[in-house]
C-alpha atoms as a PDB file:
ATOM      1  CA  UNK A   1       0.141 -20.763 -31.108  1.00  0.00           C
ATOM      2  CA  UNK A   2      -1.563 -17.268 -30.832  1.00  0.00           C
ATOM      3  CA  UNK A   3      -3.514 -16.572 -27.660  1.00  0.00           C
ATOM      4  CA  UNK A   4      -6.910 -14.447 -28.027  1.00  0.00           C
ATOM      5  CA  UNK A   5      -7.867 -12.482 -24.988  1.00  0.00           C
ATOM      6  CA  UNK A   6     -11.569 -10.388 -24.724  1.00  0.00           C
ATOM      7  CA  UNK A   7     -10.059  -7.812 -26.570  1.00  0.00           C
ATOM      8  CA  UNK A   8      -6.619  -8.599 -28.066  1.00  0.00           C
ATOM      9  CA  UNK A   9      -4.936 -11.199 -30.325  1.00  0.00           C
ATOM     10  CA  UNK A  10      -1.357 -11.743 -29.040  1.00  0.00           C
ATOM     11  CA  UNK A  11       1.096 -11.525 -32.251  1.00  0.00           C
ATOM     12  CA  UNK A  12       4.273 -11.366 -32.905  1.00  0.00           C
ATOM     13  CA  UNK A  13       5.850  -7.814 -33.071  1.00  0.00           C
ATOM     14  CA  UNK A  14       6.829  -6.746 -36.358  1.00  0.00           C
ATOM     15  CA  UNK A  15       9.354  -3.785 -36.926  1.00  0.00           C
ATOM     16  CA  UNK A  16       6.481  -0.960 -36.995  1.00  0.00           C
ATOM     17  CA  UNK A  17       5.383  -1.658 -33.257  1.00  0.00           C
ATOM     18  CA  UNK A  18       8.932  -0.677 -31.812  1.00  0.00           C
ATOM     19  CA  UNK A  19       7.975   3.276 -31.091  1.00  0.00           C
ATOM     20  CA  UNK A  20       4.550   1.525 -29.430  1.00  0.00           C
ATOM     21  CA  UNK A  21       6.340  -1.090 -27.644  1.00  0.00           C
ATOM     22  CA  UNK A  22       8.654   1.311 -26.275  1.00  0.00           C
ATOM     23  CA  UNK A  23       6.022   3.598 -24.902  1.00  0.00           C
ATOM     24  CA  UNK A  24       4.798   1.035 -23.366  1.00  0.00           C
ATOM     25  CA  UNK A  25       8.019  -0.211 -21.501  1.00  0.00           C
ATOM     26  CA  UNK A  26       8.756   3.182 -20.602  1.00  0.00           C
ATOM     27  CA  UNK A  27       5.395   3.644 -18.969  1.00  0.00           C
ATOM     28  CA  UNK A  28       6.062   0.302 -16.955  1.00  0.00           C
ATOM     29  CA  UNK A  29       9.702   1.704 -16.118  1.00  0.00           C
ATOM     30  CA  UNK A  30      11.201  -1.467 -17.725  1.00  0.00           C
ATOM     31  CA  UNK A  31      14.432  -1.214 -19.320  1.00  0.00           C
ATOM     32  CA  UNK A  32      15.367  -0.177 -23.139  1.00  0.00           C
ATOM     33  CA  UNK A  33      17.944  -1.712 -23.419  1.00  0.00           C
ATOM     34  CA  UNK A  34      18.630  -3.776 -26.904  1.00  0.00           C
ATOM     35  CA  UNK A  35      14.711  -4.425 -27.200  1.00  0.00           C
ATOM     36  CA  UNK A  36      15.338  -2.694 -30.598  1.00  0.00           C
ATOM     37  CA  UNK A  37      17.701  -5.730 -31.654  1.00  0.00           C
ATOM     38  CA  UNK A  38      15.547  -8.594 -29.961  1.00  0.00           C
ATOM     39  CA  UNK A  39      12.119  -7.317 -31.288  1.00  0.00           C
ATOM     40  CA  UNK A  40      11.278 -10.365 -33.317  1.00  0.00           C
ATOM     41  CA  UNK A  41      11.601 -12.093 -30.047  1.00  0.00           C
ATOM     42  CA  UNK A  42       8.986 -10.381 -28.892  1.00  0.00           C
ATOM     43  CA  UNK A  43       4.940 -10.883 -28.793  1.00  0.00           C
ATOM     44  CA  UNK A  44       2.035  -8.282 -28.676  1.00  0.00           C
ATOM     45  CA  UNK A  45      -1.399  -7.499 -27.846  1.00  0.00           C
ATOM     46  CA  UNK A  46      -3.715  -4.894 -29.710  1.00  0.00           C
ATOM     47  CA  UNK A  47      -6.931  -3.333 -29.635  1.00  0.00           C
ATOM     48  CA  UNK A  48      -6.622  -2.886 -33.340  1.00  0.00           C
ATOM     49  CA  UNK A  49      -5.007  -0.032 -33.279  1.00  0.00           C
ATOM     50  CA  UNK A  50      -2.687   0.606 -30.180  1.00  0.00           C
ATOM     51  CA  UNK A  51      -0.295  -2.101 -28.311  1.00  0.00           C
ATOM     52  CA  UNK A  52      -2.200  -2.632 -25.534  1.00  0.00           C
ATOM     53  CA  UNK A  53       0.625  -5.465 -23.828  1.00  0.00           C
ATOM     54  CA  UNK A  54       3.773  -6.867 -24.431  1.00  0.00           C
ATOM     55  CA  UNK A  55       6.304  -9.744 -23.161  1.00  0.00           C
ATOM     56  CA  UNK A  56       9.414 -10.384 -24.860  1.00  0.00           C
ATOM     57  CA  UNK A  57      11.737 -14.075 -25.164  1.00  0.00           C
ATOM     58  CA  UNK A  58      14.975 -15.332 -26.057  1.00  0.00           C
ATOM     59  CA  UNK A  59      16.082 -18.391 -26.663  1.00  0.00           C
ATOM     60  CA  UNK A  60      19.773 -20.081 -26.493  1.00  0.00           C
ATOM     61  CA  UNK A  61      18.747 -23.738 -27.378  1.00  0.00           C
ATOM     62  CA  UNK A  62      17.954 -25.364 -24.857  1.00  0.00           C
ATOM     63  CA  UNK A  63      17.533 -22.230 -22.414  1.00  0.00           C
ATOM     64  CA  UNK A  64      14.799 -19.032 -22.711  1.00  0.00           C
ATOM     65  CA  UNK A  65      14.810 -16.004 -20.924  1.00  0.00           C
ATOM     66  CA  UNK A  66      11.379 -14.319 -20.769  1.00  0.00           C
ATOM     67  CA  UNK A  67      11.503  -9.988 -20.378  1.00  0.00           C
ATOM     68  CA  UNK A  68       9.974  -7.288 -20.215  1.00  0.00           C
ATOM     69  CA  UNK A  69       5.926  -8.370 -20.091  1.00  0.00           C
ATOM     70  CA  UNK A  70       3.951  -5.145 -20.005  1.00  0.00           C
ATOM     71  CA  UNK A  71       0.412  -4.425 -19.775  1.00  0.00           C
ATOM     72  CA  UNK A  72      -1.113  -0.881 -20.412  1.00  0.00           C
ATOM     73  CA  UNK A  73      -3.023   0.132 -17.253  1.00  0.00           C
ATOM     74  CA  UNK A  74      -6.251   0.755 -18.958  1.00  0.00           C
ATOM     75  CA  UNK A  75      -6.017  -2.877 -20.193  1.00  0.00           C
ATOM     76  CA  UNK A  76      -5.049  -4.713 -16.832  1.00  0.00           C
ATOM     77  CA  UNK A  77      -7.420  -7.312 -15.210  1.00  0.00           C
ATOM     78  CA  UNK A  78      -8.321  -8.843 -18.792  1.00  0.00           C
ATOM     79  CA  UNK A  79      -5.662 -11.856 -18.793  1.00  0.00           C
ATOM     80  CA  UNK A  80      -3.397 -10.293 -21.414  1.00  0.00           C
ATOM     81  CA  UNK A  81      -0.404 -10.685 -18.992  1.00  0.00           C
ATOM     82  CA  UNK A  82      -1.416 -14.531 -18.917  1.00  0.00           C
ATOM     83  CA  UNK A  83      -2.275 -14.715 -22.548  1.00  0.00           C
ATOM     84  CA  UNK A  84       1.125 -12.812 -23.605  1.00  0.00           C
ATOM     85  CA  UNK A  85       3.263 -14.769 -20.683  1.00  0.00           C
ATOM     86  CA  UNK A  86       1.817 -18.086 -21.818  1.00  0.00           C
ATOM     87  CA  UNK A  87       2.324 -17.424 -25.746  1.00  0.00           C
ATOM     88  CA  UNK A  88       6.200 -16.491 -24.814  1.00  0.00           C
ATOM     89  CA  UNK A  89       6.405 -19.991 -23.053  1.00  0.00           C
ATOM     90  CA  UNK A  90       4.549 -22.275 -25.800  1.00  0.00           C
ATOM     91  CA  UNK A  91       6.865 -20.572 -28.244  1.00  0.00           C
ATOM     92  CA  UNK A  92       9.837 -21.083 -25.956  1.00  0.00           C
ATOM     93  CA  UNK A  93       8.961 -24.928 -25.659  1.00  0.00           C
ATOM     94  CA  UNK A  94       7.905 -25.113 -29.231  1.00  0.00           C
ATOM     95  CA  UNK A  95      11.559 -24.220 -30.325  1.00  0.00           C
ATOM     96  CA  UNK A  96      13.253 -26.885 -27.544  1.00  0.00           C
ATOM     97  CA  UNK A  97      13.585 -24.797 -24.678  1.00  0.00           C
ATOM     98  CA  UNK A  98      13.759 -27.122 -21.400  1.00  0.00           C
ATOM     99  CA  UNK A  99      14.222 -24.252 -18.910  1.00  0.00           C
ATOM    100  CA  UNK A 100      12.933 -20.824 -19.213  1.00  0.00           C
ATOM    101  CA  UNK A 101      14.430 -17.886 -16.824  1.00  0.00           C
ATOM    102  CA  UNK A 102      12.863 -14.453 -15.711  1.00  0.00           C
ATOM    103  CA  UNK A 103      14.373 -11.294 -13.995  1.00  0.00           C
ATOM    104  CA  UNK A 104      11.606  -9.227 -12.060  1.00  0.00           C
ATOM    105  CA  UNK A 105      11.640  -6.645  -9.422  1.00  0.00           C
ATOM    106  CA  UNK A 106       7.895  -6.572  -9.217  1.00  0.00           C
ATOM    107  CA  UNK A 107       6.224  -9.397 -10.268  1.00  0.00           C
ATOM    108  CA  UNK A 108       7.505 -12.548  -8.206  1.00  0.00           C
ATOM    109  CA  UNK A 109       3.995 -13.385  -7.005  1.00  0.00           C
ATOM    110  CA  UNK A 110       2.203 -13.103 -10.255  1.00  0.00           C
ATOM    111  CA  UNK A 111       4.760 -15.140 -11.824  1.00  0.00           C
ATOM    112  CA  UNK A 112       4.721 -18.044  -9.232  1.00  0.00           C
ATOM    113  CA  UNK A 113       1.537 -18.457  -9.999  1.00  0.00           C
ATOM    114  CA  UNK A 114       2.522 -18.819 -13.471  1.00  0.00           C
ATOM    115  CA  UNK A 115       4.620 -22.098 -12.581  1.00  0.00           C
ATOM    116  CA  UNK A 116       7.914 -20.036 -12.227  1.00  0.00           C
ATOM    117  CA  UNK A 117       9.782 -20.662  -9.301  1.00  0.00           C
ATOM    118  CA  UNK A 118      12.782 -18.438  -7.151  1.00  0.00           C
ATOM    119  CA  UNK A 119      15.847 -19.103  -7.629  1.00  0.00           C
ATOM    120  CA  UNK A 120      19.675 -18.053  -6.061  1.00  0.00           C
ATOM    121  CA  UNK A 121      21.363 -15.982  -8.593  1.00  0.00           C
ATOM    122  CA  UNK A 122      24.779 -18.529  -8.650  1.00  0.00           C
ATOM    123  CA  UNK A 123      22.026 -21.536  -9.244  1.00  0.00           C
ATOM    124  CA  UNK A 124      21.147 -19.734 -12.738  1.00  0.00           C
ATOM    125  CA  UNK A 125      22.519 -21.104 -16.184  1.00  0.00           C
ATOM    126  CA  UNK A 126      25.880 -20.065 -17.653  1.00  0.00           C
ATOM    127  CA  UNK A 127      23.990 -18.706 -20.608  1.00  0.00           C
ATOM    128  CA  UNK A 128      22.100 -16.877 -19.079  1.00  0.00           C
ATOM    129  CA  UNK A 129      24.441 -14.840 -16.241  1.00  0.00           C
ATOM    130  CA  UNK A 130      25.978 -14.181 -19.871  1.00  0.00           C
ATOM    131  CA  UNK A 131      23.386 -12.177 -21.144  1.00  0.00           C
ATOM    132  CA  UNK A 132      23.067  -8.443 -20.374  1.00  0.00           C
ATOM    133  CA  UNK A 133      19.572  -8.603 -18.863  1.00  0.00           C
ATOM    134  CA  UNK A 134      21.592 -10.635 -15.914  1.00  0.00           C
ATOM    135  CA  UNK A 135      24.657  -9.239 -15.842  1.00  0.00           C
ATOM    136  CA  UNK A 136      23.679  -5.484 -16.201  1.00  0.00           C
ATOM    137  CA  UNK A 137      20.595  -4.439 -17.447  1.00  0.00           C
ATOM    138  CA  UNK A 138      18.528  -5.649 -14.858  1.00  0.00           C
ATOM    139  CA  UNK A 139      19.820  -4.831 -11.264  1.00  0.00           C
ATOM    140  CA  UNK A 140      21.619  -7.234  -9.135  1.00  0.00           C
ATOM    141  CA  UNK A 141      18.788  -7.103  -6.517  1.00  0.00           C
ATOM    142  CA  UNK A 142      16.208  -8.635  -9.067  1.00  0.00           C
ATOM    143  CA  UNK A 143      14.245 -12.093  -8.010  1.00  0.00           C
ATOM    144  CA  UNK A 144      15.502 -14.835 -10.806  1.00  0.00           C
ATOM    145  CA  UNK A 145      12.696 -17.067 -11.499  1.00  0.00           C
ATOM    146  CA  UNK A 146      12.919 -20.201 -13.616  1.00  0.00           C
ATOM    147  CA  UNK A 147      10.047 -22.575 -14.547  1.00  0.00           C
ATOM    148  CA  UNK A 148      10.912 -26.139 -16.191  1.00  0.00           C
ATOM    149  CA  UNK A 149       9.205 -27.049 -19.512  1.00  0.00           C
END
C-alpha cells in the first residue's frame, strides 16, 4: 500500500510528525482544525528527515472524505501530491469505502484529473454534510468533489 516517489516514501503519520504536519498546513493556509485528533488518518512524505507532503482521510464505512493534501513548495513537481492522493484512496477502498468526498478551494482542476468529479453541495452524503470539514471548517463557497471507488 505505500507509494514511493523520487525522493519520499509516503507513510502513515505517527504522533511525532504533528508539529511538522502542522507547519506544513499552515504554510498551505489549510485549516487546523481537529487534524490533532484525526492524525492516524493521515499519510506522509519525507526526505528522511523533514515532512516534505501530506494528505489526510476519514472514513465512515462506506463513505471517505479526503483533506488537507499539502506539498512543501520546494518539493512540488515530483508527484508526491499524486503519490500521497492516491495512497489516501487505496487505503480508503482497502477499508470498503465506495465513495470518497473532497472540499477544495484551490485544487478542482488537479483533482479532476485525479478521477474526482464536482458536485452540488445538497447532492453530498448525509455523513458527510455532518462532519465539520462541511459544515464549518471549510467555507461554504468550497468546490465538493467526489470520485466513486
Amino acid at each position: 500500500m505505500l507509494a514511493s516517489s523520487l525522493k519520499a516514501t509516503v507513510r502513515q503519520a505517527k504522533p511525532g510528525d504533528y508539529e511538522q504536519v502542522a507547519q506544513l498546513l499552515k504554510q498551505a493556509e489549510l485549516p487546523l482544525d481537529d487534524v490533532a485528533s484525526t492524525l492516524p488518518g493521515f499519510f506522509v512524505t519525507s526526505d528522511g528527515t523533514e515532512i516534505t507532503g501530506v494528505v489526510g482521510v476519514e472514513l465512515f464505512e462506506k463513505i471517505g472524505l479526503l483533506r488537507s493534501l499539502a506539498v512543501d513548495p520546494t518539493y512540488r513537481g515530483q508527484a508526491l501530491g499524486s503519490a500521497l492522493s492516491e495512497t489516501a484512496v487505496e487505503f480508503a477502498r482497502d477499508n470498503g469505502v465506495l465513495l470518497i468526498y473532497l472540499l477544495t478551494m484551490t485544487a478542482a482542476k488537479y483533482f479532476e484529473k485525479q478521477g474526482f468529479e464536482r458536485v452540488a453541495r445538497h447532492a453530498v452524503h448525509k455523513v458527510i454534510q455532518g462532519q465539520a470539514q462541511f459544515k464549518s471548517i471549510c467555507p461554504g463557497s468550497a468546490i465538493v468533489m467526489r470520485k466513486k471507488m
